[in-house]
Structure formats: structure tokens, C-alpha cells
Protein backbone atom coordinates (compact mmCIF):
# COMPACT_ATOMS: atom_id res chain seq x y z
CA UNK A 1 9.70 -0.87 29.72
CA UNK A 2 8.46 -3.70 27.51
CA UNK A 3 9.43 -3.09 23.41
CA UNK A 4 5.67 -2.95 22.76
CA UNK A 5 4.96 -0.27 25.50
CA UNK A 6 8.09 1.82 23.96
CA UNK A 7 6.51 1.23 20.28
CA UNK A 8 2.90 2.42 21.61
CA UNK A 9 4.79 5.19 23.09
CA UNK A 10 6.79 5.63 19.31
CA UNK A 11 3.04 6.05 17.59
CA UNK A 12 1.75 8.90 19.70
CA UNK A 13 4.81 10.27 19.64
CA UNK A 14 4.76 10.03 15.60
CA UNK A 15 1.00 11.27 15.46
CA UNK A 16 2.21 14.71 17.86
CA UNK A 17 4.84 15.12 15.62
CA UNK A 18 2.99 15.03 12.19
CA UNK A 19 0.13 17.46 13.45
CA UNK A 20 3.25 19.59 14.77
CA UNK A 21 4.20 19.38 11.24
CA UNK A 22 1.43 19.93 9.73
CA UNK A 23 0.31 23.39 11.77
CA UNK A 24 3.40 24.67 11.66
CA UNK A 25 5.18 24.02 8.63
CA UNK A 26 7.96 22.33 10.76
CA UNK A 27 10.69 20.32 8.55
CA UNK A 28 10.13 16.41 9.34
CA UNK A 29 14.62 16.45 11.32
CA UNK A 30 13.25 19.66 12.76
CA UNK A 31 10.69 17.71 14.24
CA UNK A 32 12.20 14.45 14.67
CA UNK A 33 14.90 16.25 16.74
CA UNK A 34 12.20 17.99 19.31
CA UNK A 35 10.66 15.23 20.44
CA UNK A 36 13.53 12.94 20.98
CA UNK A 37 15.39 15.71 23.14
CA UNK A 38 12.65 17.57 24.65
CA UNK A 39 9.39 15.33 24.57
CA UNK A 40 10.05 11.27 24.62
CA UNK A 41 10.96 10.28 28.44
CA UNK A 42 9.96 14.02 29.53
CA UNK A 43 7.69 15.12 32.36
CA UNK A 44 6.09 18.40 30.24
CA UNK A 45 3.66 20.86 32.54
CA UNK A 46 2.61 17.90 34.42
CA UNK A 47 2.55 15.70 31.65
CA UNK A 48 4.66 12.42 31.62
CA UNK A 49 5.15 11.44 27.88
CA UNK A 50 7.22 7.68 28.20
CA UNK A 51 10.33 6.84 26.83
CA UNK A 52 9.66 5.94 22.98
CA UNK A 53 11.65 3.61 20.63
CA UNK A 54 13.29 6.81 18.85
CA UNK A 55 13.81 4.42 15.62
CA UNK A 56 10.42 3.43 15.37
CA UNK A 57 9.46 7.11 15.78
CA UNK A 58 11.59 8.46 13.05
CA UNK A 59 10.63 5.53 10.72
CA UNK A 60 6.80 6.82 11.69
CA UNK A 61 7.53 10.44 10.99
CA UNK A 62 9.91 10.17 7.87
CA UNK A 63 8.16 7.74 6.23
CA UNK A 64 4.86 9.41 6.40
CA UNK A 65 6.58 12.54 4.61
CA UNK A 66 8.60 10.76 1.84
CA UNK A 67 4.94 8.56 1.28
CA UNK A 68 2.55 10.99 1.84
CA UNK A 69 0.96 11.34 -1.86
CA UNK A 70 0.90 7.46 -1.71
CA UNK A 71 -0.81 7.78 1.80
CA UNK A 72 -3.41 10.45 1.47
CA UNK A 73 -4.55 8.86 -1.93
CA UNK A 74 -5.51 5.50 0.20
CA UNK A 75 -6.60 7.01 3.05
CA UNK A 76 -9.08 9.56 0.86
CA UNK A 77 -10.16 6.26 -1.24
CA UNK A 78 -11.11 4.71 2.18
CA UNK A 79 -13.25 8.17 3.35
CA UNK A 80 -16.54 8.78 2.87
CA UNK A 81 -17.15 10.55 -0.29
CA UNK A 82 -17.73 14.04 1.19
CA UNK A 83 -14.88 14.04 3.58
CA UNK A 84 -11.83 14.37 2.06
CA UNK A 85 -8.48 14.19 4.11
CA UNK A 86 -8.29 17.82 3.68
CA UNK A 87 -11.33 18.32 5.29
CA UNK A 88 -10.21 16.22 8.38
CA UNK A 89 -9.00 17.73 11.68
CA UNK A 90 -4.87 17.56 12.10
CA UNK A 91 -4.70 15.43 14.69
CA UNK A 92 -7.23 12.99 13.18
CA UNK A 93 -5.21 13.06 9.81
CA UNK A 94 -2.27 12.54 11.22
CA UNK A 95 -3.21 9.65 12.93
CA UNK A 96 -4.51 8.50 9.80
CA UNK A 97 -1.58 8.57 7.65
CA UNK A 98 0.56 7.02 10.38
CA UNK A 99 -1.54 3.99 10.33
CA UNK A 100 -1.05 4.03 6.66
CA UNK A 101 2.04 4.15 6.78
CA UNK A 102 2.49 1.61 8.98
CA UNK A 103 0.46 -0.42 7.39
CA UNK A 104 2.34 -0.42 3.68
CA UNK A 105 5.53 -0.30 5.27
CA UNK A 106 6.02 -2.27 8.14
CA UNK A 107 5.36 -5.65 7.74
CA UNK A 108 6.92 -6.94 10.96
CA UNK A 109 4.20 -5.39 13.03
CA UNK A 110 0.35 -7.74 11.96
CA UNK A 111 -1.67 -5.29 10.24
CA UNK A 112 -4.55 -5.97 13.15
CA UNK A 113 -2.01 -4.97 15.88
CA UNK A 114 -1.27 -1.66 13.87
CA UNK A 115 -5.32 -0.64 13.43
CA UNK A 116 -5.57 -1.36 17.11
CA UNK A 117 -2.94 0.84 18.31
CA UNK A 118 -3.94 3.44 15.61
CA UNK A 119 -7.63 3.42 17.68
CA UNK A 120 -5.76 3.52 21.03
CA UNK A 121 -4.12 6.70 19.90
CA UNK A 122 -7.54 8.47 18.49
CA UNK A 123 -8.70 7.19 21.75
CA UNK A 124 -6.14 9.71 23.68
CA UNK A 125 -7.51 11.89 21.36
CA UNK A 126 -11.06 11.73 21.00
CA UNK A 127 -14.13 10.62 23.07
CA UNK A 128 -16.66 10.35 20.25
CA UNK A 129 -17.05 8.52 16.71
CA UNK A 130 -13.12 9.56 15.50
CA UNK A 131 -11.77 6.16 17.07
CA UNK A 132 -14.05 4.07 15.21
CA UNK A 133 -13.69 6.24 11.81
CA UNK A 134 -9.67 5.33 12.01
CA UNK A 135 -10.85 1.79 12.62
CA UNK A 136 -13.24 1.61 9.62
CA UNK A 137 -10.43 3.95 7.83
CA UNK A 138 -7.09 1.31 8.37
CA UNK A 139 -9.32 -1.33 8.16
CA UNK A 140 -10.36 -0.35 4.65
CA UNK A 141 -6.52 0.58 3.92
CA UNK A 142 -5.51 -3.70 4.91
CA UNK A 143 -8.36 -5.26 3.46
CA UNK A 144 -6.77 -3.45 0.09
CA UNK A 145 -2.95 -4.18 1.21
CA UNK A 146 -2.61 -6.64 2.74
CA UNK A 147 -6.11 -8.74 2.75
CA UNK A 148 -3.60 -12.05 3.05
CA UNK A 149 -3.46 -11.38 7.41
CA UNK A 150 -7.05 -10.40 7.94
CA UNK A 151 -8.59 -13.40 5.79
CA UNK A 152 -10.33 -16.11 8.73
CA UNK A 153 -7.85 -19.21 8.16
């Protein structure tokens, strides 16, 4: 499987372990350590989740927690005035943040490459207006951080 399959794989991976999180009060190694051994790679009830790139993963998941003030302060500067994050759906914020994150903290991945898988994700999520709402959300988030990659050269 091709690294960038393995890192798509890492992301949704990531996002189902945030809202996992974020329901049920799960610690972020409790987490980390469920989907590596009984999710990544797995056939689940007839679901086939694909092998992940377990450091990209916990980089995802840990990083989100340790920057999460940081995070949610962008990402609720980049919503609409009467939605805070709080008010958003777990999956949805979770996807959110991990953009974020990614977006502040990795700098080996282009910041267009991370909003795009970021929309892929909601896509798996959502059928509706949530994809473009993390679009208008990250996009908001690099324009801020890191303006320098998404400027026409």
C-alpha cells in the first residue's frame, strides 16, 4: 500500500479516535492503543478499515490533545459567529481539529493536500454541506498560518 494511501488511512483513523475520545472520555494511549491493535488493518462487522501509518496516527491523535486550546481557538475564529465548536457535532469537530492540527504542525505534508484529505474524510462522513464547511473551515485556518503555500506564484 502506497505511503499516501496508509497516511489517508492514518487521518480517518485519527478523526475515529478523537470522537471516541471525545464521547467517551477515553485517555488519548487508551485510545491510541485500540485502534492500532484492534481497528487499523482489521476487517470489523463487515467493515475493512486499511492498514494505517500508526506514527502518523499517534502524531494526529496526541497532538490534537496536547494543542487543543491552540486548536479550538483557530478553528472557532474561522466559524461562523453563531456556531461555536461546542456547538458542532463530534465527528465534525474532530475532523476539524485534526486538520488543524495538521495544518500548524506538519509542515512536510502542503497545507492544500491536508484541506483535501480533511474534505475526503467529512466526505465518509457526511453527504450534505459538512464537507464544504471543513473546506471553508482549514482553508480559513492556512490562509492565517501558513498564507506563504496558498499565495498564486
Amino acid at each position: 500500500m502506497a505511503r499516501g494511501e496508509m497516511r489517508s488511512a492514518a487521518r480517518l483513523a485519527a478523526v475515529q479516535a478523537l470522537y471516541e475520545m471525545d464521547v467517551s472520555g477515553k485517555g488519548v494511549l487508551d485510545a491510541i492503543a485500540e485502534f492500532e491493535s484492534h481497528w487499523m488493518g482489521r476487517e470489523i462487522e463487515g467493515m475493512q478499515f486499511k492498514p494505517a501509518e500508526a506514527a502518523f496516527f499517534r502524531d494526529i491523535v496526541a497532538g490534537v490533545v496536547r494543542d487543543q486550546a491552540r486548536i479550538d481557538r483557530n478553528v472557532d475564529g474561522a466559524l461562523a459567529d453563531k456556531w461555536p465548536l461546542r456547538r458542532i457535532e463530534p465527528v465534525l469537530r474532530a475532523i476539524l481539529r485534526a486538520g488543524a492540527y495538521e495544518l500548524f504542525n506538519r509542515r512536510d505534508v502542503p497545507a492544500k493536500a491536508t484541506i483535501s484529505e480533511y474534505v475526503d474524510v467529512a466526505r465518509a462522513f457526511y453527504e450534505q454541506d459538512e464537507p464544504g464547511m471543513v473546506n471553508g473551515v482549514l482553508d480559513a485556518i492556512a490562509r492565517k498560518n501558513r498564507a506563504d503555500e496558498l499565495t498564486s506564484r
